[in-house]
N, C-alpha and C. Protein backbone atom coordinates (compact mmCIF):
# COMPACT_ATOMS: atom_id res chain seq x y z
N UNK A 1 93.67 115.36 168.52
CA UNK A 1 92.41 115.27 169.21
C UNK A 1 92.05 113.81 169.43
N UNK A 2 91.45 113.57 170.80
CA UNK A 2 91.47 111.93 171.35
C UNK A 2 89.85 111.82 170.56
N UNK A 3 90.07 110.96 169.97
CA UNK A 3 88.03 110.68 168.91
C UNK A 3 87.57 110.24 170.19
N UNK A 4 86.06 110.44 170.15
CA UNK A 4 85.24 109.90 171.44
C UNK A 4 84.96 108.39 171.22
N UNK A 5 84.30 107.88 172.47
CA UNK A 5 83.42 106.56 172.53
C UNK A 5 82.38 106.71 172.78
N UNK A 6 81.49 105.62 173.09
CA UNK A 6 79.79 106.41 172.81
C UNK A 6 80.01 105.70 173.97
N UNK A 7 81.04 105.32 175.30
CA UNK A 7 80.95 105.46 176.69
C UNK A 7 80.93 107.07 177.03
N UNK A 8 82.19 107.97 176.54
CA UNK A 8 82.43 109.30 177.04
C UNK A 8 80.80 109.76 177.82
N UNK A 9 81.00 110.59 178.70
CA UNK A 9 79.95 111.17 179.50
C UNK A 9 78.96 112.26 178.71
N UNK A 10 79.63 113.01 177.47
CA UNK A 10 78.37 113.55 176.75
C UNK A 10 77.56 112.58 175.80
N UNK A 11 77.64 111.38 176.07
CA UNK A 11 76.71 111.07 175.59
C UNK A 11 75.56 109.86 176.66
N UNK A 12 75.94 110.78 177.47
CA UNK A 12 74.81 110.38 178.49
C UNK A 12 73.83 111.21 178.91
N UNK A 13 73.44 112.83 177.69
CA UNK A 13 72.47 113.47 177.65
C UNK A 13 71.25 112.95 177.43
N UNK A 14 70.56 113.34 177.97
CA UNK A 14 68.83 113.17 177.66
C UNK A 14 67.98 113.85 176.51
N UNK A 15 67.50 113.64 175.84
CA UNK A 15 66.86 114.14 174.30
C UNK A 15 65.28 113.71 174.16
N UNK A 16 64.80 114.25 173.59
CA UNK A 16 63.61 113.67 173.27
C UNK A 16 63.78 113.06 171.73
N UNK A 17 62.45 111.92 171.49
CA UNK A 17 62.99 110.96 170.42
C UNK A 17 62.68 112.39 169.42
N UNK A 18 61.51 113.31 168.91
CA UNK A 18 62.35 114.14 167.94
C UNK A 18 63.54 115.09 168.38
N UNK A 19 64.00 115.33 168.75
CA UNK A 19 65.09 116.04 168.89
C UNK A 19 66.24 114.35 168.24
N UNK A 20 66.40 113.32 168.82
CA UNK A 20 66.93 112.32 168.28
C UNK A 20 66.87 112.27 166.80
N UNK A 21 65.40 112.88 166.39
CA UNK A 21 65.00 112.41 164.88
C UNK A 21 66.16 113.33 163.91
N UNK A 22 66.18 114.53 164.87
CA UNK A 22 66.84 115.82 164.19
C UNK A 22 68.34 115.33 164.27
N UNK A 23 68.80 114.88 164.99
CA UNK A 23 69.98 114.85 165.14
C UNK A 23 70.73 113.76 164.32
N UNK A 24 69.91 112.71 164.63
CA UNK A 24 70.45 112.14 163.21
C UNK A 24 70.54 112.10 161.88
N UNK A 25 69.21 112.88 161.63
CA UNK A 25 69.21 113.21 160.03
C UNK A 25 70.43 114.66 159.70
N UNK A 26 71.08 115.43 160.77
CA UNK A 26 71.65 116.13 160.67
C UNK A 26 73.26 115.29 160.32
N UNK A 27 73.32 114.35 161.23
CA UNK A 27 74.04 113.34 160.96
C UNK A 27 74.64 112.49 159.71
N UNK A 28 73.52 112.00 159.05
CA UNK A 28 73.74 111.34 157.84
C UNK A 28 73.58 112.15 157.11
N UNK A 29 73.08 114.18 156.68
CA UNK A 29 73.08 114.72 156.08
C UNK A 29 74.58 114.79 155.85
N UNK A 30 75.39 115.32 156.74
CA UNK A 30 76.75 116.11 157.08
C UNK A 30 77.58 114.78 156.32
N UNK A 31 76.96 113.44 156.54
CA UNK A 31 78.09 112.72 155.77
C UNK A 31 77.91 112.46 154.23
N UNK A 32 76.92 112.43 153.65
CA UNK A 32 76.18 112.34 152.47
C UNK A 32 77.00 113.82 151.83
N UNK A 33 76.67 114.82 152.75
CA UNK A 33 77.99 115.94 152.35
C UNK A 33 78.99 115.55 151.76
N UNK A 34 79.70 114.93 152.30
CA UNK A 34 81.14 114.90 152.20
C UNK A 34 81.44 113.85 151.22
N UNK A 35 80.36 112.93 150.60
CA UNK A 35 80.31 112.30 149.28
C UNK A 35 81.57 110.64 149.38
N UNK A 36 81.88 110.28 150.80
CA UNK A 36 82.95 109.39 150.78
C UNK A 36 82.11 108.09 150.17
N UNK A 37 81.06 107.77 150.60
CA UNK A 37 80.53 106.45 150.05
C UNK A 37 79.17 106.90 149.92
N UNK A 38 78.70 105.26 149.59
CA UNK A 38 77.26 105.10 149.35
C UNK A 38 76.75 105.28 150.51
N UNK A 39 75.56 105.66 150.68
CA UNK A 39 74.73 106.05 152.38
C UNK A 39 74.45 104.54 152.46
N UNK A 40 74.17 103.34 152.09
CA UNK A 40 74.40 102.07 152.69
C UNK A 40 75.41 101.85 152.90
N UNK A 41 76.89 102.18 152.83
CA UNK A 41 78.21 101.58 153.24
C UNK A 41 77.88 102.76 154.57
N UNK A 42 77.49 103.69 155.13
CA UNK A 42 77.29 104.25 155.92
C UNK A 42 76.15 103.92 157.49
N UNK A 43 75.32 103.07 156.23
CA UNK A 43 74.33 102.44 157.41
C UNK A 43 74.97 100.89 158.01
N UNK A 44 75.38 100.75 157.30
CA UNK A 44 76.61 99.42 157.28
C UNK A 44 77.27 99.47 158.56
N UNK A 45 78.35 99.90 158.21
CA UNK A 45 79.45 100.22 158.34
C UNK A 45 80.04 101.95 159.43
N UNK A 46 79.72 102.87 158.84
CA UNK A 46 80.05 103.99 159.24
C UNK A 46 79.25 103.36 161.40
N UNK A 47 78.07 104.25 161.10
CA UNK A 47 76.85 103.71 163.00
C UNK A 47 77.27 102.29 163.39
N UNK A 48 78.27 101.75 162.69
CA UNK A 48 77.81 100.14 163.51
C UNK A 48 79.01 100.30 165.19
N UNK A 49 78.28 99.75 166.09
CA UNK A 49 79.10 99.42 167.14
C UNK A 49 80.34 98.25 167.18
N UNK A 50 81.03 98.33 167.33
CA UNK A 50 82.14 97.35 167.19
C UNK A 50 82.31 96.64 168.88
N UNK A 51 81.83 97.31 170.02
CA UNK A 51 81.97 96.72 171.06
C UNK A 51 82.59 97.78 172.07
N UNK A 52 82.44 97.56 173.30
CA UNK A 52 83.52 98.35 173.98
C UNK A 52 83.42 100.12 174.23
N UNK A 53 82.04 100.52 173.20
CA UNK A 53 81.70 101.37 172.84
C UNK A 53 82.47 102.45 171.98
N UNK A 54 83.14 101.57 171.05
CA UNK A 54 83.86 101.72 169.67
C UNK A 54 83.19 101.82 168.50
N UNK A 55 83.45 102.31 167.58
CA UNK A 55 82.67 101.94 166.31
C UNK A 55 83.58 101.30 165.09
N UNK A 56 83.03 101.39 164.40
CA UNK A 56 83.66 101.18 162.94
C UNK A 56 84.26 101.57 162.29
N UNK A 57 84.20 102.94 162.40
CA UNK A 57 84.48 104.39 162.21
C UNK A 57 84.90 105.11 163.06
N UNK A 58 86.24 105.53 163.73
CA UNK A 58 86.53 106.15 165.13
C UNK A 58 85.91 107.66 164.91
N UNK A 59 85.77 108.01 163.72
CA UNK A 59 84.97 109.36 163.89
C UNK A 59 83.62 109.54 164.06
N UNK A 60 82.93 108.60 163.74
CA UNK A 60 81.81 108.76 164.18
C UNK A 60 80.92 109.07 165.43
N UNK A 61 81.34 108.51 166.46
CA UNK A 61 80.83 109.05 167.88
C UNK A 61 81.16 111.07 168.26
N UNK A 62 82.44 111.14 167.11
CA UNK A 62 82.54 112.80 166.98
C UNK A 62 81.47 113.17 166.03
N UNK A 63 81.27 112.93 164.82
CA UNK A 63 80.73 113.17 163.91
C UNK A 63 79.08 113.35 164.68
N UNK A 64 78.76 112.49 165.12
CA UNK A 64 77.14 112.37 165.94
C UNK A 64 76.95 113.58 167.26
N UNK A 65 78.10 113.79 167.72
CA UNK A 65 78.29 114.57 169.10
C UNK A 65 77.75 116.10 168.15
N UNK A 66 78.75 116.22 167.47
CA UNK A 66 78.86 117.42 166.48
C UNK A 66 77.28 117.67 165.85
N UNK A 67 76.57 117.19 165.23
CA UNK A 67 75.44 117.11 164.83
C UNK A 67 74.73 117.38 166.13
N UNK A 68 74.74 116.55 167.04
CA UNK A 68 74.07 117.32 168.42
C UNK A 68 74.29 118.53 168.48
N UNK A 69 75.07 119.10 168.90
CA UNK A 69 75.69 120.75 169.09
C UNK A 69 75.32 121.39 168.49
N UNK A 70 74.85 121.30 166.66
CA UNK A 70 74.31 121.56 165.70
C UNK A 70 73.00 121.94 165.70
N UNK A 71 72.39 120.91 166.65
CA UNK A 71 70.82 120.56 166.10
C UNK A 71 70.41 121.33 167.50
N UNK A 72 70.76 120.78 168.78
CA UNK A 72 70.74 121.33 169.88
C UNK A 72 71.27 122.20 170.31
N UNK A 73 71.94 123.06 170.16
CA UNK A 73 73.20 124.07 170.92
C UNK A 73 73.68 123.05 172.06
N UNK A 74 74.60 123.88 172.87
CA UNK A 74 75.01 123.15 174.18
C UNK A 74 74.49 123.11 175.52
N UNK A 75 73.35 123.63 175.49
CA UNK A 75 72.01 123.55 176.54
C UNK A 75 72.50 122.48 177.31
């Protein structure tokens, strides 16, 4: 599976800022899940942009999409 960029075209949906609020806390819930680090090596590191619309983390722009789908369905 090709990981996304936070260029790809679904993430040029429109949201309202709570629906945003939801989606990210669904976000850093799902990784806090999975117990890999501290939630500051996550605020760090994991969300940071690297450029190019890359991250730090090549899963993350999936990881955030996914939490959308989650929080929003595919409306």
């Amino acid at each position: 599976m090709t990981k996304s960029i936070l260029d790809d075209a679904r993430f040029d949906r429109l949201i309202t800022l709570r629906d945003a609020y939801r989606v990210m806390e669904r976000f850093a819930q799902s990784y806090r899940e999975r117990g890999d680090t501290p939630i500051s090596d996550f605020l760090d590191c994991y969300a940071s942009e690297t450029g190019g619309g890359l991250t730090s983390d090549p899963a993350a722009p999936d990881d955030f999409a996914n939490a959308a789908v989650s929080v929003l369905g595919k409306r």
